[in-house]
Protein backbone atom coordinates (compact mmCIF):
# COMPACT_ATOMS: atom_id res chain seq x y z
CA UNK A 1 8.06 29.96 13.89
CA UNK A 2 10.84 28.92 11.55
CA UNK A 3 12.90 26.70 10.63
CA UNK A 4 15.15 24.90 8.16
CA UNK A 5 15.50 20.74 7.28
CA UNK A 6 17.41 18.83 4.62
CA UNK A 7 17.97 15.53 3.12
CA UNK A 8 20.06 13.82 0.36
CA UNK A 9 18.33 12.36 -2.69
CA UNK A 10 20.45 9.65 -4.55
CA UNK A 11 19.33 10.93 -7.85
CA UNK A 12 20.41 13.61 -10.15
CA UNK A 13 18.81 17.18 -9.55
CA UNK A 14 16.91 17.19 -12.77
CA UNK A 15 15.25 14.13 -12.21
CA UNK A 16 14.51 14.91 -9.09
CA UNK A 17 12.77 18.19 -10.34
CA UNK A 18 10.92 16.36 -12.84
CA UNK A 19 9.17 14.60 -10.20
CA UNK A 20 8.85 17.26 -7.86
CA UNK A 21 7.47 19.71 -10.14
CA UNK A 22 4.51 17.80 -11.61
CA UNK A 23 1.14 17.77 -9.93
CA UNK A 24 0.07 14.71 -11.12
CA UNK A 25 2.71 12.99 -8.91
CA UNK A 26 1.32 15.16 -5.43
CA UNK A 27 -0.93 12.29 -4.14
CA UNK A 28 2.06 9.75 -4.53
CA UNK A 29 4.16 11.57 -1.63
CA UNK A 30 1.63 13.65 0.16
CA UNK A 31 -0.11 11.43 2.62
CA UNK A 32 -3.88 12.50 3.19
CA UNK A 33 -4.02 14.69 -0.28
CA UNK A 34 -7.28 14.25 -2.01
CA UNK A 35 -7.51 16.92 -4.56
CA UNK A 36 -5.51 19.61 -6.08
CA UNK A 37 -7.32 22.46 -7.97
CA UNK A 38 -6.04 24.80 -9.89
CA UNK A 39 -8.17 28.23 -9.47
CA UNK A 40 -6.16 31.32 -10.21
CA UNK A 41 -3.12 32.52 -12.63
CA UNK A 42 -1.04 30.76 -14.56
CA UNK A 43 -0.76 27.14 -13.07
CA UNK A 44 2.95 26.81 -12.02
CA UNK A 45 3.70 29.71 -12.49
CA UNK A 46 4.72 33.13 -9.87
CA UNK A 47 0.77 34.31 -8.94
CA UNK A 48 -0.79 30.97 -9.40
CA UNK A 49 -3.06 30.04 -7.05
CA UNK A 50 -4.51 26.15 -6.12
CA UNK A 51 -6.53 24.52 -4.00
CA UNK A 52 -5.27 21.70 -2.12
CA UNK A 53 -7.59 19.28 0.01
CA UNK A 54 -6.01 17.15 2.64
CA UNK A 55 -7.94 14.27 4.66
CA UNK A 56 -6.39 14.40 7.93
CA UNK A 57 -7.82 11.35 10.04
CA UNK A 58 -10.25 13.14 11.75
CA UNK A 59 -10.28 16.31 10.01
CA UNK A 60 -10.20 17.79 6.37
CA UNK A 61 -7.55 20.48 5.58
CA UNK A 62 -8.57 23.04 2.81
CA UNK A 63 -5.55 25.49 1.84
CA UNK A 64 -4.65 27.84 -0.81
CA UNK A 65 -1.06 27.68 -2.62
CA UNK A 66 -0.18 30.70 -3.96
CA UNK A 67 3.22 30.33 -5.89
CA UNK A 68 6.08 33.33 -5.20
CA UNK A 69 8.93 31.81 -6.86
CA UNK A 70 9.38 29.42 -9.58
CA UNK A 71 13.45 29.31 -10.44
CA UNK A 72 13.55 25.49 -11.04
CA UNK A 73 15.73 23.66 -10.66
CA UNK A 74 16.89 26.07 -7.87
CA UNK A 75 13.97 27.37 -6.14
CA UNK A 76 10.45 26.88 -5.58
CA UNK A 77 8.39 29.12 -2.93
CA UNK A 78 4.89 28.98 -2.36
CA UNK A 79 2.51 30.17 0.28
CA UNK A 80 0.28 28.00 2.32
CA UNK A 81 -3.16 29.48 4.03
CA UNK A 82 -5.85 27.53 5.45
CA UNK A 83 -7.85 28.55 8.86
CA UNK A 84 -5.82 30.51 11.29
CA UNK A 85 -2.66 29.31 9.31
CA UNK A 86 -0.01 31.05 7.41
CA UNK A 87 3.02 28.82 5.71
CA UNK A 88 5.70 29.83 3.45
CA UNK A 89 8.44 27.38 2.30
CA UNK A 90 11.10 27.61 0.22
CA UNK A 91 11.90 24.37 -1.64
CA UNK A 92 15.90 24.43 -3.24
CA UNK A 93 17.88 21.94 -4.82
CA UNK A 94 21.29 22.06 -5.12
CA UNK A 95 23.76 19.40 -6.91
CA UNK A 96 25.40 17.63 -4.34
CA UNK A 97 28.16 14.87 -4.99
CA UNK A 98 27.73 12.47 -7.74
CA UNK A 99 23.99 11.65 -8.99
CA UNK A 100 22.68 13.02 -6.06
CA UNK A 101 20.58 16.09 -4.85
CA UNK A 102 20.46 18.25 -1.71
CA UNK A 103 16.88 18.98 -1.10
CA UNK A 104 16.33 21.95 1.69
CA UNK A 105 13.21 23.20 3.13
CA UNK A 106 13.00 26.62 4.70
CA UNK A 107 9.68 27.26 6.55
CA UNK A 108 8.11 30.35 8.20
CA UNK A 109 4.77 29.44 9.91
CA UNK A 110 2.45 32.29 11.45
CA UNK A 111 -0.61 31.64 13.65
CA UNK A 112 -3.77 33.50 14.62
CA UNK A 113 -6.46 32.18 16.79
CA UNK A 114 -6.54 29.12 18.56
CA UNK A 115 -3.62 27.46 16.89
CA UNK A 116 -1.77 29.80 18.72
CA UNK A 117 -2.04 28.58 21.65
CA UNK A 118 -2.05 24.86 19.67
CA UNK A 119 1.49 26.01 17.87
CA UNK A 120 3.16 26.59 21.00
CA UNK A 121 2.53 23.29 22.36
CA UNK A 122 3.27 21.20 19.23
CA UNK A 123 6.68 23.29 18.19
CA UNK A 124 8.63 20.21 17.65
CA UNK A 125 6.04 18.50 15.43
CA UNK A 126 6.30 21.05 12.53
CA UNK A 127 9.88 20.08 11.46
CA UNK A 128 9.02 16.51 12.14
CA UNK A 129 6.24 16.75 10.01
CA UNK A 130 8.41 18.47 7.33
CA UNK A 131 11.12 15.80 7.38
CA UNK A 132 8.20 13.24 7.35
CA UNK A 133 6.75 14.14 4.02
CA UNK A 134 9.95 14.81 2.51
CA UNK A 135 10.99 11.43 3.75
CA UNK A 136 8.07 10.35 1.49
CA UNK A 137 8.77 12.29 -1.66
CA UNK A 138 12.59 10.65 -1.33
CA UNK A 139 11.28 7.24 -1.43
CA UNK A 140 8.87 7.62 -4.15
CA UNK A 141 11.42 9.61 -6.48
CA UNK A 142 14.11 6.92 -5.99
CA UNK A 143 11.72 4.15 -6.08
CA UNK A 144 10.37 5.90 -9.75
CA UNK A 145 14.09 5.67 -10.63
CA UNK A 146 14.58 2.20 -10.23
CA UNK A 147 11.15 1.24 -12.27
């Protein structure tokens, strides 16, 4: 499954890459994140590898980011895996009008096992869930703009 999402920032691209692109700032935009954990490489950098934990209601999320391309402030890929899961998404920014930032997500999810057959039946709630947390990452970057 793929697919593609964007949304406006009304801030400059380099601020909004100075939020994006430090960890410390994750659990202020990513709902359910408990830890982040750097275990492999260079942290940040193309090869690095972290472990993310996610409380998910009634279910905890462990997945490994593995970063493929760091060309801030144009691109940022990383790989996702957890169970039966395989996520790649391409983060860019581009300038777009004045003080403001064109954030685009392209994603390419691949399933094995049961989610599957759960992936077929939940196709629309992937982008949703996409344009969700970026929703959040918007609101706390311009909300850190006007503190």
């Amino acid at each position: 499954m793929q697919y593609t999402v964007e949304m406006t920032i009304d801030l400059p691209r380099e601020r909004v890459i100075e939020l994006f692109d430090d960890p410390d700032n994750l659990p202020k935009w990513q709902e359910g994140l408990q830890s982040f954990e750097h275990i492999d490489g260079e942290l940040g950098k193309p090869g690095g590898r972290s472990r993310l934990t996610y409380d998910m209601g009634n279910r905890v999320v462990k997945m490994i980011e593995t970063i493929e391309t760091r060309s801030l402030p144009d691109e940022f890929t990383a790989l996702y895996e957890a169970d039966n899961v395989w996520n790649r998404v391409a983060n860019r920014f581009h300038e777009h009008g004045e003080g403001q930032t064109l954030w685009q997500i392209e994603t390419e999810f691949r399933f094995t096992g049961l989610m599957r057959l759960f992936a077929l039946f939940m196709r629309k709630a992937f982008p949703k869930q996409t344009l969700e947390t970026m929703e959040s990452f918007v609101a706390f970057a311009e909300k850190q703009d006007i503190a």
